[in-house]
Protein backbone atom coordinates (compact mmCIF):
# COMPACT_ATOMS: atom_id res chain seq x y z
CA UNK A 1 -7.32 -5.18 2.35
CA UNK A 2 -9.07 -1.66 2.11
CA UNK A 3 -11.04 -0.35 5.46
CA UNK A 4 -14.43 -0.92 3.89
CA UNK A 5 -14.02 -4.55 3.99
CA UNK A 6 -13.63 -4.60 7.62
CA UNK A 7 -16.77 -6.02 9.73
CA UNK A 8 -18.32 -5.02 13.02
CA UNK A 9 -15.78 -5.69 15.62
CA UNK A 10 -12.96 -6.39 13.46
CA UNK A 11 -9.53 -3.98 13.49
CA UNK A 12 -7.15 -3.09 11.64
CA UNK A 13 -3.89 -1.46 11.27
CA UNK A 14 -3.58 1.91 8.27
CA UNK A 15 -1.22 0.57 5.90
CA UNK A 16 -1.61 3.80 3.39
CA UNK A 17 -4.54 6.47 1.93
CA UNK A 18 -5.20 6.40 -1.45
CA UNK A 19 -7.06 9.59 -1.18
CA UNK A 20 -6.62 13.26 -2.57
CA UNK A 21 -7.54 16.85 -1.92
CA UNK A 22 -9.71 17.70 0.96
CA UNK A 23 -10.91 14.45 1.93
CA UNK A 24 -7.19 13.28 2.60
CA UNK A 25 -6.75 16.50 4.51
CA UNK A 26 -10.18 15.50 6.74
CA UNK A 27 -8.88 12.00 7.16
CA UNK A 28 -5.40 13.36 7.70
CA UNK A 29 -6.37 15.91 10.48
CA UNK A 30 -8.25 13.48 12.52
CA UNK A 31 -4.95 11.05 12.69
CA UNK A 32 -5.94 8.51 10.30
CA UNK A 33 -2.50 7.98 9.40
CA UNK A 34 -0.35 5.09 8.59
CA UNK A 35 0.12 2.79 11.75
CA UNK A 36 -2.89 3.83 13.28
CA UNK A 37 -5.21 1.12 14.51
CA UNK A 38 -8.73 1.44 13.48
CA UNK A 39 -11.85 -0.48 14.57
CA UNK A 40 -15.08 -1.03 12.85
CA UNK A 41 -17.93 -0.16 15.52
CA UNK A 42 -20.92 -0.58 13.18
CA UNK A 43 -22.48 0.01 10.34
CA UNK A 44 -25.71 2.18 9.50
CA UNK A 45 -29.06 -0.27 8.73
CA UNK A 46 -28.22 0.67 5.29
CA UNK A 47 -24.80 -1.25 5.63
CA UNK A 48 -23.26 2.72 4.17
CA UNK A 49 -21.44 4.47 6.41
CA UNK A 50 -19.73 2.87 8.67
CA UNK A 51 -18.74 3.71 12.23
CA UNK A 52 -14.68 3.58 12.92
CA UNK A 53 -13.20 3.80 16.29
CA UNK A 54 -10.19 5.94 15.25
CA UNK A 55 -7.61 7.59 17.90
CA UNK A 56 -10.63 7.72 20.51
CA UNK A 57 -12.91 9.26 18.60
CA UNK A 58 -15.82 7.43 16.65
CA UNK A 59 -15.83 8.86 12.52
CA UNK A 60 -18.54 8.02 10.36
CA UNK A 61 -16.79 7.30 6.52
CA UNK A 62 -18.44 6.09 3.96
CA UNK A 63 -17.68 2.49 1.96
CA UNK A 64 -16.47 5.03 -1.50
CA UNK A 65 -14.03 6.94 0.52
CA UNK A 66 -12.45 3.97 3.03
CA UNK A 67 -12.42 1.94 -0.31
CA UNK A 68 -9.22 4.35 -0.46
CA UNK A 69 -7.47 3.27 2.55
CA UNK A 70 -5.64 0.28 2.96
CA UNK A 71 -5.82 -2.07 5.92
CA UNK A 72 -3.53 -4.88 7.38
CA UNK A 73 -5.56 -7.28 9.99
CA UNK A 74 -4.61 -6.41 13.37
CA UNK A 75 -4.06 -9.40 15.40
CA UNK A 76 -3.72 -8.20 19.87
CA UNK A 77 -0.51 -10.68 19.82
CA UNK A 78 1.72 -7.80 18.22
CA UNK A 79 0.81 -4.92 21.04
């Protein structure tokens, strides 16, 4: 599944970016890499961006750029 489908509240786990140039360098440099657990805080009123919990850290990204990143459900069982 790709980040932008996640809802408020949900996580997930990076499973691999589908981006290029400098926004995989951005996503890159603030650890959004593969393994790392994401969580969708909230979305603007708009529903675009989104708010992602990522390494500590809270990153706005908008739906055409996490489109690019691809998501496996996290379930707390496999801490």
């Amino acid at each position: 599944m790709r980040l932008c489908d996640l809802k408020s509240g949900q996580r997930g786990r990076v499973t691999a970016l589908h981006t290029v140039g400098s926004m995989r360098r951005r996503l890159l440099d603030i650890g959004l890499i593969v393994g790392t657990l994401v969580e969708c805080v909230g979305r603007s009123p708009g529903g675009d961006p989104a708010a992602y919990l990522i390494r500590g850290a809270v990153i706005a990204i908008r739906d055409c750029d996490s489109a690019n990143i691809l998501i496996e459900r996290w379930d707390p069982s496999w801490a």
